[in-house]
PDB file of N, CA and C in Angstrom:
ATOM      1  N   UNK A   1       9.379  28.473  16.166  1.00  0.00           N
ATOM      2  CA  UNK A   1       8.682  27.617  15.246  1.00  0.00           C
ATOM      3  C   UNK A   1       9.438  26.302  15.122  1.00  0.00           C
ATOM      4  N   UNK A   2       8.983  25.539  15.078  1.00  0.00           N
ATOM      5  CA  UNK A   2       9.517  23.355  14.754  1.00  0.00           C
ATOM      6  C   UNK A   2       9.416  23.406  13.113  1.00  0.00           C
ATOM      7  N   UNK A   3      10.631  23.007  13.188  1.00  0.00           N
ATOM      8  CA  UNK A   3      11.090  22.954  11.560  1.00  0.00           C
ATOM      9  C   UNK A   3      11.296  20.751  11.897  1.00  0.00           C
ATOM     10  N   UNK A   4      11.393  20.353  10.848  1.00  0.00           N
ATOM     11  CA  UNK A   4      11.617  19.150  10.557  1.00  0.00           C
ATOM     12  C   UNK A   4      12.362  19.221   8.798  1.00  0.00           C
ATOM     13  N   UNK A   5      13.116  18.202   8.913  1.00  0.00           N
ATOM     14  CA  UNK A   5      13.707  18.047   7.159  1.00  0.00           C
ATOM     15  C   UNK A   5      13.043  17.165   6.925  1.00  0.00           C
ATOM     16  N   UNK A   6      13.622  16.831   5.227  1.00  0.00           N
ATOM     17  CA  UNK A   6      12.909  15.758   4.363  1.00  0.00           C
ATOM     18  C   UNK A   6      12.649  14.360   5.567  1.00  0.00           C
ATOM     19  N   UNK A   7      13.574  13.880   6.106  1.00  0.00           N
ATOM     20  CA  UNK A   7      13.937  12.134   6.676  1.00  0.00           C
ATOM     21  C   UNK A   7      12.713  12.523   7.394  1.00  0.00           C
ATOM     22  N   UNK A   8      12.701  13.354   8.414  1.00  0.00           N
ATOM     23  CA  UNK A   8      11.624  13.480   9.338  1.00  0.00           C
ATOM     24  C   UNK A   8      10.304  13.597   8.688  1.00  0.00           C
ATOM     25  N   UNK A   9      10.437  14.409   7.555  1.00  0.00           N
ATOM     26  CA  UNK A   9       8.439  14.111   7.547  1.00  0.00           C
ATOM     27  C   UNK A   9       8.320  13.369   6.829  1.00  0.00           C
ATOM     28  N   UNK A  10       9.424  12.528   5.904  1.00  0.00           N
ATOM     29  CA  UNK A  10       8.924  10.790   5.534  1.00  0.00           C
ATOM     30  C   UNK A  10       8.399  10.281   6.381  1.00  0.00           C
ATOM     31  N   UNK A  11       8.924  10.202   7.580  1.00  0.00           N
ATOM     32  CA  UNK A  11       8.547   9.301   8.633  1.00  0.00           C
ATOM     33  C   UNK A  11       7.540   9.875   9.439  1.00  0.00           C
ATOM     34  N   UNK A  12       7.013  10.943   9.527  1.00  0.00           N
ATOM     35  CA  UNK A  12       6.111  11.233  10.341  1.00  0.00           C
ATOM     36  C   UNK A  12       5.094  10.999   8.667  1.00  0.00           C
ATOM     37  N   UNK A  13       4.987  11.002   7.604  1.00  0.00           N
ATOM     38  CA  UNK A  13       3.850  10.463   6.517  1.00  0.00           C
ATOM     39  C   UNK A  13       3.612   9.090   7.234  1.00  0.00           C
ATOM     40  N   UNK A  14       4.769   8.075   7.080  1.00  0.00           N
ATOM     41  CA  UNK A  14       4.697   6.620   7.162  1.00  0.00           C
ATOM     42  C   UNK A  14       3.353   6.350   8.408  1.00  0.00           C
ATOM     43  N   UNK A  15       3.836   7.417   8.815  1.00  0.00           N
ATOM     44  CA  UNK A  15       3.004   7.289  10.608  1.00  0.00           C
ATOM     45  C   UNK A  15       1.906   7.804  10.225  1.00  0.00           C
ATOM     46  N   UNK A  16       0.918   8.386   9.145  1.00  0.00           N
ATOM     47  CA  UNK A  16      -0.245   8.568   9.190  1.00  0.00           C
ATOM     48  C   UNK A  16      -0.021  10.306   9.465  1.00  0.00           C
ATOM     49  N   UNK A  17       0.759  10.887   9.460  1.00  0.00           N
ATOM     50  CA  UNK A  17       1.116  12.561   9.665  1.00  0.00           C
ATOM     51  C   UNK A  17      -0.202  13.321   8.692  1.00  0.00           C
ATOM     52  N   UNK A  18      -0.087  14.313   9.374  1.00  0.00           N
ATOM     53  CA  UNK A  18      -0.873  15.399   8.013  1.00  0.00           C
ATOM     54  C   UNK A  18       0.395  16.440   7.580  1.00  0.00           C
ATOM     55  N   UNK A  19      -0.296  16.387   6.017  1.00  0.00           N
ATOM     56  CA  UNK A  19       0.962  17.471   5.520  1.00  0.00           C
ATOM     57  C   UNK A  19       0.204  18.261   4.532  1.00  0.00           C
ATOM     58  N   UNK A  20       0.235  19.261   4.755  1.00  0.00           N
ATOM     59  CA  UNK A  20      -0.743  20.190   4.367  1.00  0.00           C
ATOM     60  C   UNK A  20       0.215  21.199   3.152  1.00  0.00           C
ATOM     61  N   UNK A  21       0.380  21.251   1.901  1.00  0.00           N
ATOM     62  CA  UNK A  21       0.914  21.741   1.075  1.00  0.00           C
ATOM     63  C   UNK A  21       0.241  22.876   0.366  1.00  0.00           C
ATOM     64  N   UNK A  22       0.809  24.225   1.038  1.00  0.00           N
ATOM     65  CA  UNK A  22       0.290  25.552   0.970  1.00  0.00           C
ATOM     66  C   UNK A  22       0.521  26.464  -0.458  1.00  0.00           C
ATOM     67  N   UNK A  23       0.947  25.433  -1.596  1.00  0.00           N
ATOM     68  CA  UNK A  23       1.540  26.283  -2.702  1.00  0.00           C
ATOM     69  C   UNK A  23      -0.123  26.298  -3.377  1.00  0.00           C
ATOM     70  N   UNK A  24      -0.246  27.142  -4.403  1.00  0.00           N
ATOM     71  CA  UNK A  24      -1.056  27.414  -5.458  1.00  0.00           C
ATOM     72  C   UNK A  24      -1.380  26.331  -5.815  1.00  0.00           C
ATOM     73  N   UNK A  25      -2.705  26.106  -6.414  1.00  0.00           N
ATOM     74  CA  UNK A  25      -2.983  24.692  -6.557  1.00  0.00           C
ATOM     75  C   UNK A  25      -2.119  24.135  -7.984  1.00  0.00           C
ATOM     76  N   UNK A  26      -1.405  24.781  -9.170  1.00  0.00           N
ATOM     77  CA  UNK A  26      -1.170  24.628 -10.381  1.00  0.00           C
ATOM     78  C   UNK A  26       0.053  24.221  -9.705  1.00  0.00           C
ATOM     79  N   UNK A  27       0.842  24.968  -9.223  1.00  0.00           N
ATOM     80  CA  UNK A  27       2.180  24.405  -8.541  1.00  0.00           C
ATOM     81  C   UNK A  27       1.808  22.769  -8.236  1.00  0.00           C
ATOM     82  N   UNK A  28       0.667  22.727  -7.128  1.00  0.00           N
ATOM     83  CA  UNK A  28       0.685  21.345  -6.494  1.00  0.00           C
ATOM     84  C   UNK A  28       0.579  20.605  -7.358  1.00  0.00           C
ATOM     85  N   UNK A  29      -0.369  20.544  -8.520  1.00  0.00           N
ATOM     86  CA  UNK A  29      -0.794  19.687  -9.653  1.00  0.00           C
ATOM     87  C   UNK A  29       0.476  19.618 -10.258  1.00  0.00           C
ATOM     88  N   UNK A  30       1.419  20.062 -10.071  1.00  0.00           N
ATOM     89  CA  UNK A  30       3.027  20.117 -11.298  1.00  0.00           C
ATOM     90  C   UNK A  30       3.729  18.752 -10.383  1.00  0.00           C
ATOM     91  N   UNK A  31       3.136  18.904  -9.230  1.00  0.00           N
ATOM     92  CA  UNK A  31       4.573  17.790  -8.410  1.00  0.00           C
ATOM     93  C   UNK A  31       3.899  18.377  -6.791  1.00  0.00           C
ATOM     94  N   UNK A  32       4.000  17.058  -6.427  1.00  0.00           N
ATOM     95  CA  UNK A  32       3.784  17.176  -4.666  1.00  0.00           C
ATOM     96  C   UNK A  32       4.410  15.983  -3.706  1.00  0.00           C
ATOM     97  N   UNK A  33       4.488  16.755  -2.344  1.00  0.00           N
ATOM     98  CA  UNK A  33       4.229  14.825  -1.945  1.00  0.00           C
ATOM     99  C   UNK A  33       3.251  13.945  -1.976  1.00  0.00           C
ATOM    100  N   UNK A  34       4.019  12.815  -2.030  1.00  0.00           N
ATOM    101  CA  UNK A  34       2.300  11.682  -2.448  1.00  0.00           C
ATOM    102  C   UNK A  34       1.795  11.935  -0.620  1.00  0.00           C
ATOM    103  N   UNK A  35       0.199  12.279  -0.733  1.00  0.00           N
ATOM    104  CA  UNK A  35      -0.395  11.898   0.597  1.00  0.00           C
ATOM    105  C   UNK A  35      -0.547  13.552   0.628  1.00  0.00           C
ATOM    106  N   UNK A  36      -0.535  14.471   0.413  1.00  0.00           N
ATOM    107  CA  UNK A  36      -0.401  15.787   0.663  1.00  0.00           C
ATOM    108  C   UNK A  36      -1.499  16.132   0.299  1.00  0.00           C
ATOM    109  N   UNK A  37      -2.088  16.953   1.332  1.00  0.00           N
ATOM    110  CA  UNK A  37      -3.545  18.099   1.034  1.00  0.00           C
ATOM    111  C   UNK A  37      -3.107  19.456   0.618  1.00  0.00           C
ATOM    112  N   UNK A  38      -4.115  19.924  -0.198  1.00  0.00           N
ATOM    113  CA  UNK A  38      -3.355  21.060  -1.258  1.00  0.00           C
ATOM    114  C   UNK A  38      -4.389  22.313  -0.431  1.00  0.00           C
ATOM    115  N   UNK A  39      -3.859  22.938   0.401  1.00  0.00           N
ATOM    116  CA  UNK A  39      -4.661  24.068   0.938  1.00  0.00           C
ATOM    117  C   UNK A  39      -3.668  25.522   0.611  1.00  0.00           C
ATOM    118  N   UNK A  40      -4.305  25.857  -0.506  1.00  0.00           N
ATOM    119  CA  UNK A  40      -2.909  27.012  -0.618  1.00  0.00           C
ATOM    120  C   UNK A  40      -3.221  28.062   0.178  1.00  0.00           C
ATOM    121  N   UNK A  41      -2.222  28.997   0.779  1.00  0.00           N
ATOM    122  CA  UNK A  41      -1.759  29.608   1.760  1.00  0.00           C
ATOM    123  C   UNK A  41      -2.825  30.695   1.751  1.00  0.00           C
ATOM    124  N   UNK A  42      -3.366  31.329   0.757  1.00  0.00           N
ATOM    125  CA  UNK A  42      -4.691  32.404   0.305  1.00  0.00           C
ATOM    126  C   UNK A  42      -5.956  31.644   1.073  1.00  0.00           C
ATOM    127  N   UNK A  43      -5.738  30.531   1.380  1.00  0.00           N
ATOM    128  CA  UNK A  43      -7.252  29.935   2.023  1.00  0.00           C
ATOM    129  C   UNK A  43      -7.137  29.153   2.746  1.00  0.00           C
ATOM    130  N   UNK A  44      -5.534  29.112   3.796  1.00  0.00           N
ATOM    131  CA  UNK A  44      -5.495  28.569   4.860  1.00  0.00           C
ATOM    132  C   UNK A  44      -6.310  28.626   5.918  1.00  0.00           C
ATOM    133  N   UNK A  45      -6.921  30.394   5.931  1.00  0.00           N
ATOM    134  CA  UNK A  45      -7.362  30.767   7.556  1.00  0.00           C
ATOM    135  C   UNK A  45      -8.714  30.862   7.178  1.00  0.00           C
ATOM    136  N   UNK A  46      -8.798  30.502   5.806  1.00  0.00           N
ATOM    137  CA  UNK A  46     -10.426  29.519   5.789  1.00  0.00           C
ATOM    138  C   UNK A  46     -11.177  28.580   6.120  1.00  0.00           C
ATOM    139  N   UNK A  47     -10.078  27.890   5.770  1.00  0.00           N
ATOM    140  CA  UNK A  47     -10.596  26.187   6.014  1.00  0.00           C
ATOM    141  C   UNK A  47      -9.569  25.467   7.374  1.00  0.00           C
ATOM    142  N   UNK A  48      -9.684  26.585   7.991  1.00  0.00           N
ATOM    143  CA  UNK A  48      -8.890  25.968   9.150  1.00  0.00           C
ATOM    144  C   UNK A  48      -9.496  25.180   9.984  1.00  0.00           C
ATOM    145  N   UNK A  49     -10.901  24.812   9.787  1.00  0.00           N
ATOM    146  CA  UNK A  49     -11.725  23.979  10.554  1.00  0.00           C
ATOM    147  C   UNK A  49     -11.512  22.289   9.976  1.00  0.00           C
ATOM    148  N   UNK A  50     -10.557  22.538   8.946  1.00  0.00           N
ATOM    149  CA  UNK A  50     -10.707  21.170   8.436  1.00  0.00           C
ATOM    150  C   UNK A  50      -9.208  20.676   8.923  1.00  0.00           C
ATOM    151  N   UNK A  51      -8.944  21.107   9.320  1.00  0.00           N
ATOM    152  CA  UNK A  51      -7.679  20.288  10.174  1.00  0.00           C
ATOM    153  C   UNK A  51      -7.674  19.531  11.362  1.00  0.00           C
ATOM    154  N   UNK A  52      -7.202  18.996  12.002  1.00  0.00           N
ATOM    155  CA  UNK A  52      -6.992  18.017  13.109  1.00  0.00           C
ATOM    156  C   UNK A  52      -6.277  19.186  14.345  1.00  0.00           C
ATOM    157  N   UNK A  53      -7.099  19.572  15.412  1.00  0.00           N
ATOM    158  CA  UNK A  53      -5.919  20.264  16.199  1.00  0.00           C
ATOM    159  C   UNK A  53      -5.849  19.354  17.566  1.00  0.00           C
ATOM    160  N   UNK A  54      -5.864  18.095  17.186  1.00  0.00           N
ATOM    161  CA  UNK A  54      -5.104  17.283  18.190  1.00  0.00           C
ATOM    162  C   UNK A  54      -4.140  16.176  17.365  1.00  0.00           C
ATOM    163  N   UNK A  55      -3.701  16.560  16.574  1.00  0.00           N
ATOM    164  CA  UNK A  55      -2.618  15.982  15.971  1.00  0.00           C
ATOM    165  C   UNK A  55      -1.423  17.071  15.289  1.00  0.00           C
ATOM    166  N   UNK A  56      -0.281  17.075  14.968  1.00  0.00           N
ATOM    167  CA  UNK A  56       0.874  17.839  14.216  1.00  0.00           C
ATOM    168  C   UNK A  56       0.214  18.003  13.455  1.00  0.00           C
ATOM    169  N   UNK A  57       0.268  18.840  12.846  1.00  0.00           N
ATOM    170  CA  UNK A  57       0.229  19.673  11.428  1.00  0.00           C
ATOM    171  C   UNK A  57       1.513  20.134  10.608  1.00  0.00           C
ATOM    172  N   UNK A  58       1.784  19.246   9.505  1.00  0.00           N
ATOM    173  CA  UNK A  58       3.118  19.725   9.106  1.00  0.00           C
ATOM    174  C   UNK A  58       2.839  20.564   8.033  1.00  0.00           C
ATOM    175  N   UNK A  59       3.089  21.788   7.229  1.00  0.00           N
ATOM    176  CA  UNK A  59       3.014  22.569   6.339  1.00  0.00           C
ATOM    177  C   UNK A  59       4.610  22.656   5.209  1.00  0.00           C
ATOM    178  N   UNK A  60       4.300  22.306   4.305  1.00  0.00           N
ATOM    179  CA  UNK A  60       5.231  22.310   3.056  1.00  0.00           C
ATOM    180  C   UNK A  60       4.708  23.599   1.956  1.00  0.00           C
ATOM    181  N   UNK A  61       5.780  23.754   1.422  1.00  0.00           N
ATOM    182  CA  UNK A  61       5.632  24.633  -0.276  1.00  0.00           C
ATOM    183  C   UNK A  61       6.383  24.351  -0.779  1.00  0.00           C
ATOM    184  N   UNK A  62       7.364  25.427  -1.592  1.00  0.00           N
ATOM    185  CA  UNK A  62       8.288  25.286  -2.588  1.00  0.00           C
ATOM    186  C   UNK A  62       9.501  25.181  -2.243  1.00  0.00           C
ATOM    187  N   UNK A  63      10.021  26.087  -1.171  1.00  0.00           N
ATOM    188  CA  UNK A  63      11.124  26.394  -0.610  1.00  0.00           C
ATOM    189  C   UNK A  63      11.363  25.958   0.971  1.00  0.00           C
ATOM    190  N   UNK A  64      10.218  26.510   1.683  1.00  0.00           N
ATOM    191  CA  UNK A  64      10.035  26.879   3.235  1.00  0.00           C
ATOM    192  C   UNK A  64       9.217  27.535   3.119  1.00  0.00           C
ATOM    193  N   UNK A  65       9.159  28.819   2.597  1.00  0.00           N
ATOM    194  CA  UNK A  65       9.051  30.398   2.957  1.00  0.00           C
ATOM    195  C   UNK A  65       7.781  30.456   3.079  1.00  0.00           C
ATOM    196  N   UNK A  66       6.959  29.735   2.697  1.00  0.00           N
ATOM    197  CA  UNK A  66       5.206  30.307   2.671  1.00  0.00           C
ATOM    198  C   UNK A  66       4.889  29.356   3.869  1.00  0.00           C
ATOM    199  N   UNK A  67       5.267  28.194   4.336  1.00  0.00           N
ATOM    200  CA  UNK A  67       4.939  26.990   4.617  1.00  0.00           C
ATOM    201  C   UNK A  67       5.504  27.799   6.416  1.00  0.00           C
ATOM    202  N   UNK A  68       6.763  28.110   6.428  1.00  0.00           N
ATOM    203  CA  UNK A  68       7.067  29.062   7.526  1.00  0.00           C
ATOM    204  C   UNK A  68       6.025  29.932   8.213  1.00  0.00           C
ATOM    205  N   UNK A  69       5.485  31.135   7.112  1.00  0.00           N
ATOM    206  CA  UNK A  69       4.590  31.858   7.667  1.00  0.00           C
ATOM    207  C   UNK A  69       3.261  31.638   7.661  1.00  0.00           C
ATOM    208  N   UNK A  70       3.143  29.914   7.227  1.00  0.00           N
ATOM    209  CA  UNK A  70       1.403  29.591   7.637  1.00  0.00           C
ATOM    210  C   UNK A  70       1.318  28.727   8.652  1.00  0.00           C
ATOM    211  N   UNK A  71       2.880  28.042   9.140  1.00  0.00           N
ATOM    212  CA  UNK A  71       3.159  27.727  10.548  1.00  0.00           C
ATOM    213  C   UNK A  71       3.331  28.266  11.507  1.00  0.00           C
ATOM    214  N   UNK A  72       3.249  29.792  11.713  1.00  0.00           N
ATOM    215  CA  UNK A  72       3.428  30.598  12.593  1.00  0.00           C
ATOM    216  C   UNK A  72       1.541  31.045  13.110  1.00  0.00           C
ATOM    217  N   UNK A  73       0.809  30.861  11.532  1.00  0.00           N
ATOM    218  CA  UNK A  73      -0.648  31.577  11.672  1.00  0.00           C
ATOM    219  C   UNK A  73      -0.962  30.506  12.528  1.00  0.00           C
ATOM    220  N   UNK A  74      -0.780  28.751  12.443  1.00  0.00           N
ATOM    221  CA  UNK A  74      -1.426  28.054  12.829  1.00  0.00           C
ATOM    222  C   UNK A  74      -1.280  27.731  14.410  1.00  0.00           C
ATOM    223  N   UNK A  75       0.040  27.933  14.427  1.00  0.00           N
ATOM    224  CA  UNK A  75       0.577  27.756  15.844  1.00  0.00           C
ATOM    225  C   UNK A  75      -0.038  28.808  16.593  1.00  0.00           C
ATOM    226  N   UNK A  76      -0.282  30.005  15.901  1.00  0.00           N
ATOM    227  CA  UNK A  76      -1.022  31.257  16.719  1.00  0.00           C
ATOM    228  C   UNK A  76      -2.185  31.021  17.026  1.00  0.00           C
ATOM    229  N   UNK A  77      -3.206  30.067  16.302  1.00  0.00           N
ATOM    230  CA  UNK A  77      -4.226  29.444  16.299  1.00  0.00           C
ATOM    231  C   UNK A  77      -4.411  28.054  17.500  1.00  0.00           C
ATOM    232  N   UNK A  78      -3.842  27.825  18.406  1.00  0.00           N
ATOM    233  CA  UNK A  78      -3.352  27.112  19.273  1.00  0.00           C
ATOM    234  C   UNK A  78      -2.697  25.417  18.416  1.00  0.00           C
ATOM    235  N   UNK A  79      -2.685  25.160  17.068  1.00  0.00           N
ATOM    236  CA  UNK A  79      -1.924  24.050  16.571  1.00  0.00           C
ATOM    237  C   UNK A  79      -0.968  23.632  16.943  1.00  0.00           C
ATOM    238  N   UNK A  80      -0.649  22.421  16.673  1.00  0.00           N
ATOM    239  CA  UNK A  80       0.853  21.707  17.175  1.00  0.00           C
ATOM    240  C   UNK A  80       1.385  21.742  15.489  1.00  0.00           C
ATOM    241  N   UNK A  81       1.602  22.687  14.648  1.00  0.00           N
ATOM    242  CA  UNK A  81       2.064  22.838  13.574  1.00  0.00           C
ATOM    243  C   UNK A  81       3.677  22.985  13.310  1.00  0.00           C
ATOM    244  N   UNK A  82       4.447  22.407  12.128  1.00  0.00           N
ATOM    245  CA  UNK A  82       5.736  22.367  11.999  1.00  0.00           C
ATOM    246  C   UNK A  82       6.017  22.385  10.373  1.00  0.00           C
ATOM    247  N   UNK A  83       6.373  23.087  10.320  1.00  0.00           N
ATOM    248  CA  UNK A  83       7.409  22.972   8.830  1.00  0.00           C
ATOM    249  C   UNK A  83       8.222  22.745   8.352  1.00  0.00           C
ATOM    250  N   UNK A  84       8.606  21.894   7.077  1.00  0.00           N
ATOM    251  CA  UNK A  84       9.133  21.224   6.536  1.00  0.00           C
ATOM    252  C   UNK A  84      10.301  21.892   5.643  1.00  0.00           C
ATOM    253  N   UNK A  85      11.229  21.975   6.094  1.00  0.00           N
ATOM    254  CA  UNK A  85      12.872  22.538   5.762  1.00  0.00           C
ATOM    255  C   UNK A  85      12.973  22.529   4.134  1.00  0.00           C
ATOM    256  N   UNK A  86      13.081  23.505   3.384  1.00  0.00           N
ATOM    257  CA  UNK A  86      13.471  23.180   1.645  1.00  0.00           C
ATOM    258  C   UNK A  86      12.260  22.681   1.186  1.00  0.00           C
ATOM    259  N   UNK A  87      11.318  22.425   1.803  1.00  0.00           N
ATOM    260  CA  UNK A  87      10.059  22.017   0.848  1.00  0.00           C
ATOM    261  C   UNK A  87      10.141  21.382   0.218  1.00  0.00           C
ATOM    262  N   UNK A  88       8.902  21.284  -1.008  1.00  0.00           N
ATOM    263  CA  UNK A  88       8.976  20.284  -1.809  1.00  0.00           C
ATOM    264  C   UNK A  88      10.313  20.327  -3.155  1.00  0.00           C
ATOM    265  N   UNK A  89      11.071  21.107  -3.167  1.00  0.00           N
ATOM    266  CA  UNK A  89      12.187  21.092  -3.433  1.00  0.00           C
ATOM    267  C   UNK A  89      13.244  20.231  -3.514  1.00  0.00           C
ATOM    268  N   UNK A  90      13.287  20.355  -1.848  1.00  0.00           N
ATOM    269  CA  UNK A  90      14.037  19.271  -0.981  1.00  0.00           C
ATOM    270  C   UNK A  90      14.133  17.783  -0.866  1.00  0.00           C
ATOM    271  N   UNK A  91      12.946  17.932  -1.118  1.00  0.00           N
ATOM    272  CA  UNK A  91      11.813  16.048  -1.238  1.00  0.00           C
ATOM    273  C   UNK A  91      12.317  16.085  -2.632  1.00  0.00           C
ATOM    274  N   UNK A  92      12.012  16.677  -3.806  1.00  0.00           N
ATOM    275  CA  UNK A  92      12.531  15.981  -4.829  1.00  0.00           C
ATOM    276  C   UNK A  92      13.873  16.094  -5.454  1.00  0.00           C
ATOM    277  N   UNK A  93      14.409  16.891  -4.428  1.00  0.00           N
ATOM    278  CA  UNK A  93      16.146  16.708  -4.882  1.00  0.00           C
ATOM    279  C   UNK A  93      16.665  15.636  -3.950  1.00  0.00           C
ATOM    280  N   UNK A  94      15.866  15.027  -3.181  1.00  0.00           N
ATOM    281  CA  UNK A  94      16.263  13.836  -2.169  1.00  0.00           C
ATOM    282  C   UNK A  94      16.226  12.747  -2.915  1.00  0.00           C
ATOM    283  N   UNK A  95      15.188  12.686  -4.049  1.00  0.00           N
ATOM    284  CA  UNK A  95      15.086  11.511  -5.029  1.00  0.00           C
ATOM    285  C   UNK A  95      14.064  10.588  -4.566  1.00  0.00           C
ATOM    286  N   UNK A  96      13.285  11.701  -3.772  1.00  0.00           N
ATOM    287  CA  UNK A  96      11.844  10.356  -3.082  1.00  0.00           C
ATOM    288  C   UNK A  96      10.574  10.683  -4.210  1.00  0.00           C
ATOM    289  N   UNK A  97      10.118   9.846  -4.050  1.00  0.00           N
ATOM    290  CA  UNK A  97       8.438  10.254  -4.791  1.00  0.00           C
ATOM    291  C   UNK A  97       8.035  11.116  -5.138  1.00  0.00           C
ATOM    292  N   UNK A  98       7.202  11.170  -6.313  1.00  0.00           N
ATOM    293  CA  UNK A  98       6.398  12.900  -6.791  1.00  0.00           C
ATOM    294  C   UNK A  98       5.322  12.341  -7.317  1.00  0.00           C
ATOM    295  N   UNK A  99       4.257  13.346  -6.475  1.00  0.00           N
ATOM    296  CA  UNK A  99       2.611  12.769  -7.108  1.00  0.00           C
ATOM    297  C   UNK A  99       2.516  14.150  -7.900  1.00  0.00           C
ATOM    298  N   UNK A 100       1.653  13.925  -9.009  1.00  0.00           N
ATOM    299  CA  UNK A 100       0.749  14.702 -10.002  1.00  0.00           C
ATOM    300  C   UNK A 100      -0.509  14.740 -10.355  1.00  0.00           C
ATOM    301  N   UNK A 101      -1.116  13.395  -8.968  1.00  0.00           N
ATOM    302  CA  UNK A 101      -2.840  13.562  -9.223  1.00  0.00           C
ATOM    303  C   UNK A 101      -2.949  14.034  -7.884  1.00  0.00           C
TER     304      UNK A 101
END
């Protein structure tokens, strides 16, 4: 599986990236990254038609841990999917941005 840290998926956002944030939607509404789609992990392999599978797919949560095993479903799904190291955790102990709408 392609892991990336915080620096890296700043910069793959800047670039127009998708980042697909797999926590519960009440979690996401508490704090996210700004630019982040809120597909929580219970209805990933639902709406998997709404993704891009000719572009990365980066997947975030809280820690890693969910964001890990919905990068493994997607990549199984033929995606170019990668996850984001410490999650949204990470991003806000880095001291970057936090959206709440």
């Amino acid at each position: 599986m392609r892991e990336i840290d915080i620096e890296q998926t700043a910069i793959a956002l800047e670039g127009g990236g998708t980042l697909i944030d797999v926590r519960e939607t009440a979690e996401f509404a508490a704090g996210h990254v700004p630019g982040a789609v809120n597909i929580p992990m219970g209805h990933l392999t639902n709406r998997i038609g709404e993704l891009d599978r000719t572009a990365p797919v980066h997947l975030i949560c809280a820690s890693g841990n969910r964001s890990a095993a919905m990068t493994d479903v997607l990549v199984a799904q033929g995606f170019d999917a990668v996850n984001v190291l410490g999650g949204t955790g990470a991003w806000i102990r880095s001291g970057r941005q936090v959206s709440t709408r």
